[in-house]
PDB file of N, CA and C in Angstrom:
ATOM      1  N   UNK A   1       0.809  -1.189   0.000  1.00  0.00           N
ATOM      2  CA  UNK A   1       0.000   0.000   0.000  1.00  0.00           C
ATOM      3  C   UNK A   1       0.859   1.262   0.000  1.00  0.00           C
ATOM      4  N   UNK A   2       1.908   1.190   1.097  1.00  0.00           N
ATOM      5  CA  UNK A   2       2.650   2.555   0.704  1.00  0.00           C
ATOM      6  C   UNK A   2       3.869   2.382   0.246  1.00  0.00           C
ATOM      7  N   UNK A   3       3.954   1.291  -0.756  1.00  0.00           N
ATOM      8  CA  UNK A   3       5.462   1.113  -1.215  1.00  0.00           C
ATOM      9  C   UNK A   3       5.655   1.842  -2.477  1.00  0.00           C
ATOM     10  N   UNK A   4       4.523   2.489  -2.917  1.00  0.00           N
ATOM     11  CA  UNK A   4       4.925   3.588  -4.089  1.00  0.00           C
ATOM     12  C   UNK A   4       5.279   5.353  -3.377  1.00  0.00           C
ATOM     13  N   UNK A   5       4.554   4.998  -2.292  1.00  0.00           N
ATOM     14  CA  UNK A   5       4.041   6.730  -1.346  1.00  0.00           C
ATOM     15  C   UNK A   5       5.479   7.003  -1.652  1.00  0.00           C
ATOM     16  N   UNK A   6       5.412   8.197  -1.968  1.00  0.00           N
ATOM     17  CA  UNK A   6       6.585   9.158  -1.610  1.00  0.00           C
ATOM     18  C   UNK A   6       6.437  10.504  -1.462  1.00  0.00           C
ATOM     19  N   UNK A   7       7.798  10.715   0.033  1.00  0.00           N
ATOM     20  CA  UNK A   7       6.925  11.708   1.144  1.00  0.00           C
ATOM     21  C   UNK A   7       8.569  12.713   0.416  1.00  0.00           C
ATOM     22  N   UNK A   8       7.592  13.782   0.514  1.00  0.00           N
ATOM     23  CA  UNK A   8       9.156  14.729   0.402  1.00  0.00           C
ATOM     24  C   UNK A   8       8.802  15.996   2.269  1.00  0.00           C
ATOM     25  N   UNK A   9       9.570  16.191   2.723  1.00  0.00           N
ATOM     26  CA  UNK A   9       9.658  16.767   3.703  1.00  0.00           C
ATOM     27  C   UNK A   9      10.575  17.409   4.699  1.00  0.00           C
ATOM     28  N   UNK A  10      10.622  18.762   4.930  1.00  0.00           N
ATOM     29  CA  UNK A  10      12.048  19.333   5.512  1.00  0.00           C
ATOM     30  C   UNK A  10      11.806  19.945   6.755  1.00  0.00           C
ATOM     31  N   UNK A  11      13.048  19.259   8.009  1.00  0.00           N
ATOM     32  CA  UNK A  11      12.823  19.735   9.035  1.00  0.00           C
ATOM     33  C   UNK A  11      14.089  20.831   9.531  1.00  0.00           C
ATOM     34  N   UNK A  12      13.295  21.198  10.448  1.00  0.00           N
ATOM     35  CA  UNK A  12      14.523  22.866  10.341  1.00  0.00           C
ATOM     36  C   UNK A  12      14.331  22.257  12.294  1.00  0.00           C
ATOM     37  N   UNK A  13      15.728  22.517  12.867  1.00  0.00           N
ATOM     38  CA  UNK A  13      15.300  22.086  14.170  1.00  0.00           C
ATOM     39  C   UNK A  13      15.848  23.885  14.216  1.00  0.00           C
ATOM     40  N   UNK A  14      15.699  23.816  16.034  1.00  0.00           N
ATOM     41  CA  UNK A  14      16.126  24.744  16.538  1.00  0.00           C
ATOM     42  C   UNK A  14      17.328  25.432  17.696  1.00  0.00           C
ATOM     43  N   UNK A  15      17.642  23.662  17.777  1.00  0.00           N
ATOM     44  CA  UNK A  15      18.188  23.455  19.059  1.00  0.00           C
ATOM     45  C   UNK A  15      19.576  22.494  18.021  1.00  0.00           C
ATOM     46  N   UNK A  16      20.560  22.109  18.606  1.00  0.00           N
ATOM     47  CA  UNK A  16      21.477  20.715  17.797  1.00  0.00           C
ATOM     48  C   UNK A  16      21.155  19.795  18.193  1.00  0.00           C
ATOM     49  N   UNK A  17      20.835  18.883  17.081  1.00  0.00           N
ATOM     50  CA  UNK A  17      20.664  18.059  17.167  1.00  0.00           C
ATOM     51  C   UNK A  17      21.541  16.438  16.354  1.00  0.00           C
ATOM     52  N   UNK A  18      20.894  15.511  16.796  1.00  0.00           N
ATOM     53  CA  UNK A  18      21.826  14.262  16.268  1.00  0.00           C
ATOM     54  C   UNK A  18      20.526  13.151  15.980  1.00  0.00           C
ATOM     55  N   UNK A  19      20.773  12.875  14.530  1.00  0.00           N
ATOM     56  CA  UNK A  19      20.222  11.825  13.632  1.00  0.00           C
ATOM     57  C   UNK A  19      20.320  11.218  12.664  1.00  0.00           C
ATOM     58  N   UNK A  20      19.941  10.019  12.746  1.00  0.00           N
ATOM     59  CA  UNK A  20      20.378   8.570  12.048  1.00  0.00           C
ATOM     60  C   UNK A  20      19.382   9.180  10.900  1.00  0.00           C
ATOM     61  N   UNK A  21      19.531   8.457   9.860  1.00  0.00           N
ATOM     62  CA  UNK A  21      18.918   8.514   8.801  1.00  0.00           C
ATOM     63  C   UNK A  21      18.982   7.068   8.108  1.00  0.00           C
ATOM     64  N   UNK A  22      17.925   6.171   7.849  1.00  0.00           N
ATOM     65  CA  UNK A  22      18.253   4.810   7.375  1.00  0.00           C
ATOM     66  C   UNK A  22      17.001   4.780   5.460  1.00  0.00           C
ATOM     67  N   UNK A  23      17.356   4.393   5.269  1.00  0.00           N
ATOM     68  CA  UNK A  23      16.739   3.995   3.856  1.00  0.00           C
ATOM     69  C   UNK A  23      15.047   3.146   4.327  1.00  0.00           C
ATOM     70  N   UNK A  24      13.907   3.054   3.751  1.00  0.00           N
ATOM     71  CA  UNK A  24      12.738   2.180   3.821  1.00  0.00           C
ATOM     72  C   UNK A  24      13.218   0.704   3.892  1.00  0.00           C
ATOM     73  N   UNK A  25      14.600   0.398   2.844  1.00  0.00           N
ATOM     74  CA  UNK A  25      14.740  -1.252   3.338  1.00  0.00           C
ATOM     75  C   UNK A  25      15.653  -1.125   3.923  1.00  0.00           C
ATOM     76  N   UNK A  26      16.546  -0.495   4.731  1.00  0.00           N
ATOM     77  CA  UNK A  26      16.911  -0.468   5.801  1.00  0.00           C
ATOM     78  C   UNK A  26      15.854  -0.531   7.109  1.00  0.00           C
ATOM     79  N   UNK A  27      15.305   0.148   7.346  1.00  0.00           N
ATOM     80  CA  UNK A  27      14.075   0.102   8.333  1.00  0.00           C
ATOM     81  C   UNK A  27      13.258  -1.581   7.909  1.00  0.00           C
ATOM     82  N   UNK A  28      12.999  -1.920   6.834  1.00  0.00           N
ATOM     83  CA  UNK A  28      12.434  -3.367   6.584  1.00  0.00           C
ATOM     84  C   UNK A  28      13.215  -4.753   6.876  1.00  0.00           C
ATOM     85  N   UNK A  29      14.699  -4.404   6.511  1.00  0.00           N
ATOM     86  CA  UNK A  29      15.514  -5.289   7.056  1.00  0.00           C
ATOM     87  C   UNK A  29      15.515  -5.571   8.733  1.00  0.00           C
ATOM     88  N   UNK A  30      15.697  -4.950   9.285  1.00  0.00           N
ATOM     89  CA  UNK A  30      16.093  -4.092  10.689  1.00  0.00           C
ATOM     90  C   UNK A  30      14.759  -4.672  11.460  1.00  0.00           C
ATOM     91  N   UNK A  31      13.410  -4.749  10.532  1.00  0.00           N
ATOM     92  CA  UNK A  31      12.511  -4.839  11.678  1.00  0.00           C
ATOM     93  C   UNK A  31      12.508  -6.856  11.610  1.00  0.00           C
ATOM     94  N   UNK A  32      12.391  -6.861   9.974  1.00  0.00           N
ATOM     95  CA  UNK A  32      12.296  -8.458   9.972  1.00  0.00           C
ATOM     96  C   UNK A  32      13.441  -8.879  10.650  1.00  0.00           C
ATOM     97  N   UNK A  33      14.830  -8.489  11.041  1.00  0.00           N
ATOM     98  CA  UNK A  33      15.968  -9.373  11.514  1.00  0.00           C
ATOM     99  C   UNK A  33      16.166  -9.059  12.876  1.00  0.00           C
ATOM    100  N   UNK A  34      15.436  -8.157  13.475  1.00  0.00           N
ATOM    101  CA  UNK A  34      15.720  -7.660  15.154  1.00  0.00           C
ATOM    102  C   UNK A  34      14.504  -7.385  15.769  1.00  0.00           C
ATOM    103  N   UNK A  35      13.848  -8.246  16.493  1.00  0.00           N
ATOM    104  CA  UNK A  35      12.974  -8.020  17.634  1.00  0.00           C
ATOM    105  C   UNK A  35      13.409  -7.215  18.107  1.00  0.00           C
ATOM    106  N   UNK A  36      14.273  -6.693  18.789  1.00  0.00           N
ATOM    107  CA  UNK A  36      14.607  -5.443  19.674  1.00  0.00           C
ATOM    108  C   UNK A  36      14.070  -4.216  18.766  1.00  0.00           C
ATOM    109  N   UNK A  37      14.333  -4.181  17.401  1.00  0.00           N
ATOM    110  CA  UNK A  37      14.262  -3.036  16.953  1.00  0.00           C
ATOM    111  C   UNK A  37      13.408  -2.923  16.466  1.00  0.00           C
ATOM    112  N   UNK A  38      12.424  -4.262  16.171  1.00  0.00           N
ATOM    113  CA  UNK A  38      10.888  -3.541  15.756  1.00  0.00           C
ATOM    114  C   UNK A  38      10.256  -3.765  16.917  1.00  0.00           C
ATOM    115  N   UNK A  39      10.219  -4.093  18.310  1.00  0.00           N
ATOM    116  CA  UNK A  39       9.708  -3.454  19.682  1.00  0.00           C
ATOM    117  C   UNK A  39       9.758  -2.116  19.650  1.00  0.00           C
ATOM    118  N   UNK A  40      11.150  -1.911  19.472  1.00  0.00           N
ATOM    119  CA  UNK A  40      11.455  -0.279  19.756  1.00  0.00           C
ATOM    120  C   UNK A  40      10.785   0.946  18.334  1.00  0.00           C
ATOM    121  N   UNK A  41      10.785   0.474  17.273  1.00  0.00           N
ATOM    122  CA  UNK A  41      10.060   1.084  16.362  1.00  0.00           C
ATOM    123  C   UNK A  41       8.385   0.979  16.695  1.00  0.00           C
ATOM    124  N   UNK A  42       8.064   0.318  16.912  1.00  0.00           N
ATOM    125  CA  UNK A  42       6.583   0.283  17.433  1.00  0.00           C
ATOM    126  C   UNK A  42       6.324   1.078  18.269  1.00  0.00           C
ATOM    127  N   UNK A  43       7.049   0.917  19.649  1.00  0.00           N
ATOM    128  CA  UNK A  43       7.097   2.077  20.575  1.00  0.00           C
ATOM    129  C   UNK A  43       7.170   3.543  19.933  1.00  0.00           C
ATOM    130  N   UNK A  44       7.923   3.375  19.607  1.00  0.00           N
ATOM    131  CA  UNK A  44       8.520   4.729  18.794  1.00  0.00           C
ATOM    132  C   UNK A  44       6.981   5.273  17.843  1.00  0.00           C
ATOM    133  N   UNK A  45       6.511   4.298  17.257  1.00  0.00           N
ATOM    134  CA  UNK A  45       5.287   4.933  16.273  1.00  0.00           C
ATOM    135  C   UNK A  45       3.978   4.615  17.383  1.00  0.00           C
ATOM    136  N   UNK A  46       3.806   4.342  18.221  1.00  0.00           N
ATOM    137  CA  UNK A  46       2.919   4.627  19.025  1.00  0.00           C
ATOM    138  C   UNK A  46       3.259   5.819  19.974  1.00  0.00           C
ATOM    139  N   UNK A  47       4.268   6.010  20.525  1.00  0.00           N
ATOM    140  CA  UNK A  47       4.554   7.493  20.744  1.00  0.00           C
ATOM    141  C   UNK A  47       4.161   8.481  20.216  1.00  0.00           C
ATOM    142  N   UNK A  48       4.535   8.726  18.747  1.00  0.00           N
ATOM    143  CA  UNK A  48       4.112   8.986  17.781  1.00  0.00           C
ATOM    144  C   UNK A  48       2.735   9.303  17.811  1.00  0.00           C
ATOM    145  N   UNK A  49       1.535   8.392  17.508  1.00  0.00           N
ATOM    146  CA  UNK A  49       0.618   8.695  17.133  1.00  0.00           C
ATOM    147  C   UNK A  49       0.177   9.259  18.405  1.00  0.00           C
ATOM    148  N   UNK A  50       0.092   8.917  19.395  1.00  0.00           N
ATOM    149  CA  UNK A  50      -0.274   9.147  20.770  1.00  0.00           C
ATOM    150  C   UNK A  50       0.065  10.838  20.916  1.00  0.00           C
ATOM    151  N   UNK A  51       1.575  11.620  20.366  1.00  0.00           N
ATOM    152  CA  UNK A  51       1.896  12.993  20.163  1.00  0.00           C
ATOM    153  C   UNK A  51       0.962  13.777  19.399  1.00  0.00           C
ATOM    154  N   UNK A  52       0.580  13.019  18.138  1.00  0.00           N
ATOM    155  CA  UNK A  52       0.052  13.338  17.199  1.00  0.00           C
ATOM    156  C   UNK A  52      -1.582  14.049  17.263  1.00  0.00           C
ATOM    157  N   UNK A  53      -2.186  12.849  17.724  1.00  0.00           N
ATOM    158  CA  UNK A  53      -3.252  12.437  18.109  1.00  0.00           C
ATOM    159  C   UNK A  53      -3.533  14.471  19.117  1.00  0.00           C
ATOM    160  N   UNK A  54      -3.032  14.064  20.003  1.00  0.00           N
ATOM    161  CA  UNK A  54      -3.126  15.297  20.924  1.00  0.00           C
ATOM    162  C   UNK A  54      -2.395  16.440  20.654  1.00  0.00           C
ATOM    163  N   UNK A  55      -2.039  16.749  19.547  1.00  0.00           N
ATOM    164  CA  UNK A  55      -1.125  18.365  18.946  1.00  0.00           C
ATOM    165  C   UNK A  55      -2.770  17.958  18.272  1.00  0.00           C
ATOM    166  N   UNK A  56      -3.101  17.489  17.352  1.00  0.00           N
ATOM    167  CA  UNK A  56      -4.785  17.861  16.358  1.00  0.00           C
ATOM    168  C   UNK A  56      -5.463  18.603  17.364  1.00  0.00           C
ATOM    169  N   UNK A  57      -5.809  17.739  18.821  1.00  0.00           N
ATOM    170  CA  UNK A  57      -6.897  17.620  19.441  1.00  0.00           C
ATOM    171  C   UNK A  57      -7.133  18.991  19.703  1.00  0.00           C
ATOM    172  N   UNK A  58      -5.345  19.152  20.568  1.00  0.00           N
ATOM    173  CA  UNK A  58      -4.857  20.501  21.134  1.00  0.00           C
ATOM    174  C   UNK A  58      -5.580  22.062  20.315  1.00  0.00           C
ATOM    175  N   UNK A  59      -5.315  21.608  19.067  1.00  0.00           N
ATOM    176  CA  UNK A  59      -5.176  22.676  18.128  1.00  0.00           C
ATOM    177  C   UNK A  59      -6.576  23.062  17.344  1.00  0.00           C
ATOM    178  N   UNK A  60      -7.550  22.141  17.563  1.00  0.00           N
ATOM    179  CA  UNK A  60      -8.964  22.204  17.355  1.00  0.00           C
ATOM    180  C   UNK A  60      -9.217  22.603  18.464  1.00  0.00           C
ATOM    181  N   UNK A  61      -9.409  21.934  19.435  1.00  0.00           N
ATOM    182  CA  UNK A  61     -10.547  22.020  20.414  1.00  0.00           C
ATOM    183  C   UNK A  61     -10.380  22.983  21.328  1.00  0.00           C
ATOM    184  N   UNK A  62      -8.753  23.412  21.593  1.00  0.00           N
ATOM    185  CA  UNK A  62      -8.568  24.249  22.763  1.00  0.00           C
ATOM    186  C   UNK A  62      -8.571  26.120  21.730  1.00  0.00           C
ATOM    187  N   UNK A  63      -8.834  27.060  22.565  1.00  0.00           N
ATOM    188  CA  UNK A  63      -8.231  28.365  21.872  1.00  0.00           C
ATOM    189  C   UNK A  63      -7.039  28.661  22.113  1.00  0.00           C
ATOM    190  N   UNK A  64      -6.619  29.922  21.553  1.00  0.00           N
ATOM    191  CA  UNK A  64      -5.061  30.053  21.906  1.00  0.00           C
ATOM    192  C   UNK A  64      -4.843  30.124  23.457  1.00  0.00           C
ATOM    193  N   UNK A  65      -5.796  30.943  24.317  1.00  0.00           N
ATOM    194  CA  UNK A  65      -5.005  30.745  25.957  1.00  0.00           C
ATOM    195  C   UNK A  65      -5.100  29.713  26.127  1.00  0.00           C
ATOM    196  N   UNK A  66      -6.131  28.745  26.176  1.00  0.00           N
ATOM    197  CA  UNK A  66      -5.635  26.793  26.704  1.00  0.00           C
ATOM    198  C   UNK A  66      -4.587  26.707  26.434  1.00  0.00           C
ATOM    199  N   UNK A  67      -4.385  26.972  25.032  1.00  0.00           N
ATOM    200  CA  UNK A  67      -3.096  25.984  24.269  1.00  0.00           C
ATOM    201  C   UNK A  67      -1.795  26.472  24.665  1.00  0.00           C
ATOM    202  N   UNK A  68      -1.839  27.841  25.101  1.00  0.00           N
ATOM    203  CA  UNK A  68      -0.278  28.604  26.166  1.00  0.00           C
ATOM    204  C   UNK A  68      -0.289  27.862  27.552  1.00  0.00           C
ATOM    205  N   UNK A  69      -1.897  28.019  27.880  1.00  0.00           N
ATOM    206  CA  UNK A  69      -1.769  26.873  29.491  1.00  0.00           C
ATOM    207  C   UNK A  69      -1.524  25.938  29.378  1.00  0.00           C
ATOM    208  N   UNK A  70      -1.665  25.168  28.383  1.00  0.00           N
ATOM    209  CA  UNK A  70      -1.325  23.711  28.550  1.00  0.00           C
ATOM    210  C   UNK A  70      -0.154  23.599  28.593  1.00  0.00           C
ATOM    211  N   UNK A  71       0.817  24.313  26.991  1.00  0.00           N
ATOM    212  CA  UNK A  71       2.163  24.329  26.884  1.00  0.00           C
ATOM    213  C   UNK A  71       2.895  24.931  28.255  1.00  0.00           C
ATOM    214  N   UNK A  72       2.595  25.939  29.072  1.00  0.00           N
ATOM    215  CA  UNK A  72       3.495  26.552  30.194  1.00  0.00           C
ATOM    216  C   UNK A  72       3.309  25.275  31.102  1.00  0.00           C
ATOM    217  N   UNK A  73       2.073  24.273  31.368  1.00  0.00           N
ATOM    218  CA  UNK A  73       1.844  23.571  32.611  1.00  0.00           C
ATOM    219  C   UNK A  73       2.458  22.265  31.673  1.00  0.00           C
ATOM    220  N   UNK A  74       2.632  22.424  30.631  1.00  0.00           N
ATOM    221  CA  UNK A  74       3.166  20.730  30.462  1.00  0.00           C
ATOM    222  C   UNK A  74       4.896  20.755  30.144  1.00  0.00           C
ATOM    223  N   UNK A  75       4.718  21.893  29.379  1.00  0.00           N
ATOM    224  CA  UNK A  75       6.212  21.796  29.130  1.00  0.00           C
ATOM    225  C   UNK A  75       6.620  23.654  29.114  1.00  0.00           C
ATOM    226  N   UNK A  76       6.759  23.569  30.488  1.00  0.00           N
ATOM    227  CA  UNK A  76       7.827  24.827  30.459  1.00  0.00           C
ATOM    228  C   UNK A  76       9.089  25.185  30.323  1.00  0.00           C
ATOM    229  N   UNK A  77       9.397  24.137  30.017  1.00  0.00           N
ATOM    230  CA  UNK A  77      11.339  24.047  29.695  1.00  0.00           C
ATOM    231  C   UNK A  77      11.351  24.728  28.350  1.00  0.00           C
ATOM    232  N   UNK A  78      10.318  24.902  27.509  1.00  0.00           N
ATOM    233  CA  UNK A  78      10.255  24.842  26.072  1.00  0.00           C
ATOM    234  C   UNK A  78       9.944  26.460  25.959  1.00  0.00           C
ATOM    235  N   UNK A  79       9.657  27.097  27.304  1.00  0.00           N
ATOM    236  CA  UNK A  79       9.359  28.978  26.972  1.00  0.00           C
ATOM    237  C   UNK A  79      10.796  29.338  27.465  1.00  0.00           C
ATOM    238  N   UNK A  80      11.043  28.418  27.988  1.00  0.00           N
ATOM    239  CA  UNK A  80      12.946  28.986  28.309  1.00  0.00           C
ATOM    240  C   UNK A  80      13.930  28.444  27.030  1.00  0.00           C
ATOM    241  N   UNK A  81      14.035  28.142  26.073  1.00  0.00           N
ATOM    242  CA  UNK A  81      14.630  27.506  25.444  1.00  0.00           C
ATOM    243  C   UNK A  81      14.112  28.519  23.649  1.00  0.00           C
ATOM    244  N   UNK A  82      13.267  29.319  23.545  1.00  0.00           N
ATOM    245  CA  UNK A  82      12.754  29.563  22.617  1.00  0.00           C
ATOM    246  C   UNK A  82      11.940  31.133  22.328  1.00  0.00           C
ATOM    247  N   UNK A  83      12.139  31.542  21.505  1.00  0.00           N
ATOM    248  CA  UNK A  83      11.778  32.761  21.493  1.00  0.00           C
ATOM    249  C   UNK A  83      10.361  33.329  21.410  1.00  0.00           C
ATOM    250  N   UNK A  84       9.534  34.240  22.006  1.00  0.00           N
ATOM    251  CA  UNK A  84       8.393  34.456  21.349  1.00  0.00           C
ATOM    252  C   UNK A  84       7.817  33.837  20.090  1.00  0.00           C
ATOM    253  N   UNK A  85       8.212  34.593  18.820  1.00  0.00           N
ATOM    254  CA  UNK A  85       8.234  33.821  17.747  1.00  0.00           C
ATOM    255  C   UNK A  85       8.058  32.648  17.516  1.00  0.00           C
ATOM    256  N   UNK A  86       8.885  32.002  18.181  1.00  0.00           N
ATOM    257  CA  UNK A  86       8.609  30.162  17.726  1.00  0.00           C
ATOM    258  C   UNK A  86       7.466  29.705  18.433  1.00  0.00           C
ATOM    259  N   UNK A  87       7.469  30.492  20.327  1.00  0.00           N
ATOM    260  CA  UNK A  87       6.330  29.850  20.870  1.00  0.00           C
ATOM    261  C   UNK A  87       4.954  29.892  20.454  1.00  0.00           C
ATOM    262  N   UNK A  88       4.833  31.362  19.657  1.00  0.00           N
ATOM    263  CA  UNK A  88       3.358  31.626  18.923  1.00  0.00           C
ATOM    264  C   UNK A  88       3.295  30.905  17.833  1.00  0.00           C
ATOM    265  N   UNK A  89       4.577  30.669  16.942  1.00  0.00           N
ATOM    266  CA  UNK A  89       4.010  29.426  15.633  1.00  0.00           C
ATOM    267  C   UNK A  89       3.904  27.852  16.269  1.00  0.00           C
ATOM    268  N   UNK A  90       4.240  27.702  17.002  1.00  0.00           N
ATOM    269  CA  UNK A  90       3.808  26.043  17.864  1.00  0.00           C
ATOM    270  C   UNK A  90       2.350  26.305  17.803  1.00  0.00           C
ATOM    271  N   UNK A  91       1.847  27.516  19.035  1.00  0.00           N
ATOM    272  CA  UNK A  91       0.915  27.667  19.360  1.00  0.00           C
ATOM    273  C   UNK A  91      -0.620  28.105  18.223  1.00  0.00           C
ATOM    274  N   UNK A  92      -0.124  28.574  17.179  1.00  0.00           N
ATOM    275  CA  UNK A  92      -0.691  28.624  16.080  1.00  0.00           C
ATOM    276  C   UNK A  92      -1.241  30.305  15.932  1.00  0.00           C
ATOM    277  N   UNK A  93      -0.911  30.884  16.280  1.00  0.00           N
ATOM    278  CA  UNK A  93      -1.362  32.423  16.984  1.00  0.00           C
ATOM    279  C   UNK A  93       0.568  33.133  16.511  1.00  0.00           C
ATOM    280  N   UNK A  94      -0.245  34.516  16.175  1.00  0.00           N
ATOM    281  CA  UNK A  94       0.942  35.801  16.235  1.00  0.00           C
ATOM    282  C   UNK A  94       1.410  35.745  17.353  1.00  0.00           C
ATOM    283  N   UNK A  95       2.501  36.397  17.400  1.00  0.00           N
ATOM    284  CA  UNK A  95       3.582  36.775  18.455  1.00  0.00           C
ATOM    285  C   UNK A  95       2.325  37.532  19.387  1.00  0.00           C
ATOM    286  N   UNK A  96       1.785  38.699  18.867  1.00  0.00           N
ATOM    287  CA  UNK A  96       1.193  40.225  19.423  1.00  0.00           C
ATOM    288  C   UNK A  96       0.525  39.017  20.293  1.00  0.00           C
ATOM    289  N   UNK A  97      -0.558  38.193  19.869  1.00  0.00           N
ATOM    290  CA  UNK A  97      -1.734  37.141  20.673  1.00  0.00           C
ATOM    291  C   UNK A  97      -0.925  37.214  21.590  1.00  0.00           C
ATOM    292  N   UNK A  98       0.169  36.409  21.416  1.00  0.00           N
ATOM    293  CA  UNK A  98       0.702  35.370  22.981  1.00  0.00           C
ATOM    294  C   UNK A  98       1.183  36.745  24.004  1.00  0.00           C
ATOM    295  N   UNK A  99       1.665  37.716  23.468  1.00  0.00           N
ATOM    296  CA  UNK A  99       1.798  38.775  24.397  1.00  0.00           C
ATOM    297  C   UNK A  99       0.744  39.096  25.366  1.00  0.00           C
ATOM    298  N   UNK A 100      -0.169  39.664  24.449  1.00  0.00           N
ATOM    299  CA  UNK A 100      -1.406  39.600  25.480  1.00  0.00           C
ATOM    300  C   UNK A 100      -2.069  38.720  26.297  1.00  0.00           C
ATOM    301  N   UNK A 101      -1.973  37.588  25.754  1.00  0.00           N
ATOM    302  CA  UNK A 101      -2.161  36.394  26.447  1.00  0.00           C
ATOM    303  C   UNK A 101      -1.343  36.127  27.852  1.00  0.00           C
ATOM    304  N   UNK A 102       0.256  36.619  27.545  1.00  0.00           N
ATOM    305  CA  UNK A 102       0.898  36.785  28.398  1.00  0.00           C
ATOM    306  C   UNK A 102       0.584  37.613  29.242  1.00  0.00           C
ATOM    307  N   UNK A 103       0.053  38.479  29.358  1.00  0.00           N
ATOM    308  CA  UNK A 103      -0.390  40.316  30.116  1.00  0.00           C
ATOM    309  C   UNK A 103      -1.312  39.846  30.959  1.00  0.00           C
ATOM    310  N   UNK A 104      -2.341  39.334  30.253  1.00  0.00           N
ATOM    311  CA  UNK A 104      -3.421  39.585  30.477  1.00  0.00           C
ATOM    312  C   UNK A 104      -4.046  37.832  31.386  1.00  0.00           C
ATOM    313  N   UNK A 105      -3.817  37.155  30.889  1.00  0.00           N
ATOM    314  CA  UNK A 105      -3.650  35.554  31.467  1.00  0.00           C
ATOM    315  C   UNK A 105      -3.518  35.501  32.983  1.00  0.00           C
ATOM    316  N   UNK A 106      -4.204  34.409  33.120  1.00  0.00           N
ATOM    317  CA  UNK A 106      -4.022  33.976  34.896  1.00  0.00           C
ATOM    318  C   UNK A 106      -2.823  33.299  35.291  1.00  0.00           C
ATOM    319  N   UNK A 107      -2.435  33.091  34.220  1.00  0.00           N
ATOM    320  CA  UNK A 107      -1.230  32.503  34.430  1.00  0.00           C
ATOM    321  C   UNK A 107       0.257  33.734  34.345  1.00  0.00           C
ATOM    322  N   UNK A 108      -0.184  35.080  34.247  1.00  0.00           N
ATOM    323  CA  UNK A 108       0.606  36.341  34.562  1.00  0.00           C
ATOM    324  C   UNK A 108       2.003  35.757  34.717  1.00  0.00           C
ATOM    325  N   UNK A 109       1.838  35.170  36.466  1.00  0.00           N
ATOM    326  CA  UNK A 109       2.965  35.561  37.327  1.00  0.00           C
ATOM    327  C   UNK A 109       4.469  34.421  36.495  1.00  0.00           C
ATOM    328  N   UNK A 110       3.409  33.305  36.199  1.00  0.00           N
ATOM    329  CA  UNK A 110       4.305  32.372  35.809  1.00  0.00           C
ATOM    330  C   UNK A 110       5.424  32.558  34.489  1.00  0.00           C
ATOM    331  N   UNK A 111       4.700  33.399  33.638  1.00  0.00           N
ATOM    332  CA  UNK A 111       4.778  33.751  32.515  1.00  0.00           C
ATOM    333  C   UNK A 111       5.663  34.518  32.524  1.00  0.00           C
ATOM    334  N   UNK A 112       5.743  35.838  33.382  1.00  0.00           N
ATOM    335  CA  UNK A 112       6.677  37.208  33.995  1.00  0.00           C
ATOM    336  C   UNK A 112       7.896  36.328  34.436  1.00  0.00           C
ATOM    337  N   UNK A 113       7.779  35.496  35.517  1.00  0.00           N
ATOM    338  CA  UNK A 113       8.881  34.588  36.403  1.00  0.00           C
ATOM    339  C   UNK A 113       9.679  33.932  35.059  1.00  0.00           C
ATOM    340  N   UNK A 114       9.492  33.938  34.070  1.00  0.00           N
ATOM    341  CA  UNK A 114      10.502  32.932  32.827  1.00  0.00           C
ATOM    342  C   UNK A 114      11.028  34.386  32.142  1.00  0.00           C
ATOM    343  N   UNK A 115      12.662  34.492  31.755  1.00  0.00           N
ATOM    344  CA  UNK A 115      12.932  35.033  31.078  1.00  0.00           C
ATOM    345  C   UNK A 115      12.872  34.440  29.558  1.00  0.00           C
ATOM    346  N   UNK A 116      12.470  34.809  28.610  1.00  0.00           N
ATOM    347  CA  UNK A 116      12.662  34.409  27.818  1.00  0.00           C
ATOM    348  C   UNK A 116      13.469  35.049  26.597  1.00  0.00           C
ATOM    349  N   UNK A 117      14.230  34.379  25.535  1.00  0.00           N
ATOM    350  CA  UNK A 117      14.840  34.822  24.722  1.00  0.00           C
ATOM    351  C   UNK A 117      14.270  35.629  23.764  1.00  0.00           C
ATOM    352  N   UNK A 118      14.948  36.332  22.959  1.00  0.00           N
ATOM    353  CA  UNK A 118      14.698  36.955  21.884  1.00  0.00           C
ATOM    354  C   UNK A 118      13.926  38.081  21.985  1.00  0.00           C
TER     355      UNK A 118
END
């Protein structure tokens, strides 16, 4: 079924990073000849969907302040590590939004207490 699919796709990180890169029959070899590594690929794509699954959910169902509360209460390592800018394109909202959001939010103090870059 997806042995014709072909995905073209470019990731820009932000941080350094380190990654393997293997071929489709590399990954096919690898899973038919190593239980360890198609355990761990499974894991890996149920992680996956499980991330996935809840960035949609996130991004429908919540508005932009949920989606700053959620991100400050789930992962605040990620407003120290990143600039305005990036946090409002995660969040799907302009920079100006998350400002005010920032100002104006119950979550103020927490928000003030993080320096953030940029």
């Amino acid at each position: 079924m997806f042995d014709s699919l072909k995905l073209c796709f470019h990731i820009e990180t932000l941080t350094d990073v380190q990654a393997i890169k293997i071929t489709r029959e590399q990954n096919e070899f690898l899973i038919e000849h190593s239980a360890v590594f198609e355990r761990w690929i499974r894991k890996l794509n149920e992680k996956a969907f499980i991330y996935t699954y809840d960035r949609v959910f996130t991004m429908l169902m919540m508005d932009a302040t949920q989606r700053s509360h959620k991100l400050l209460e789930e992962e605040p390592h990620l407003i120290q590590m990143f600039s305005n800018y990036h946090i409002a394109s995660y969040l799907g909202i302009a920079p100006q939004s998350l400002g005010r959001i920032r100002t104006h939010g119950q979550y103020y103090s927490a928000w003030r207490c993080i320096t953030l870059p940029g």
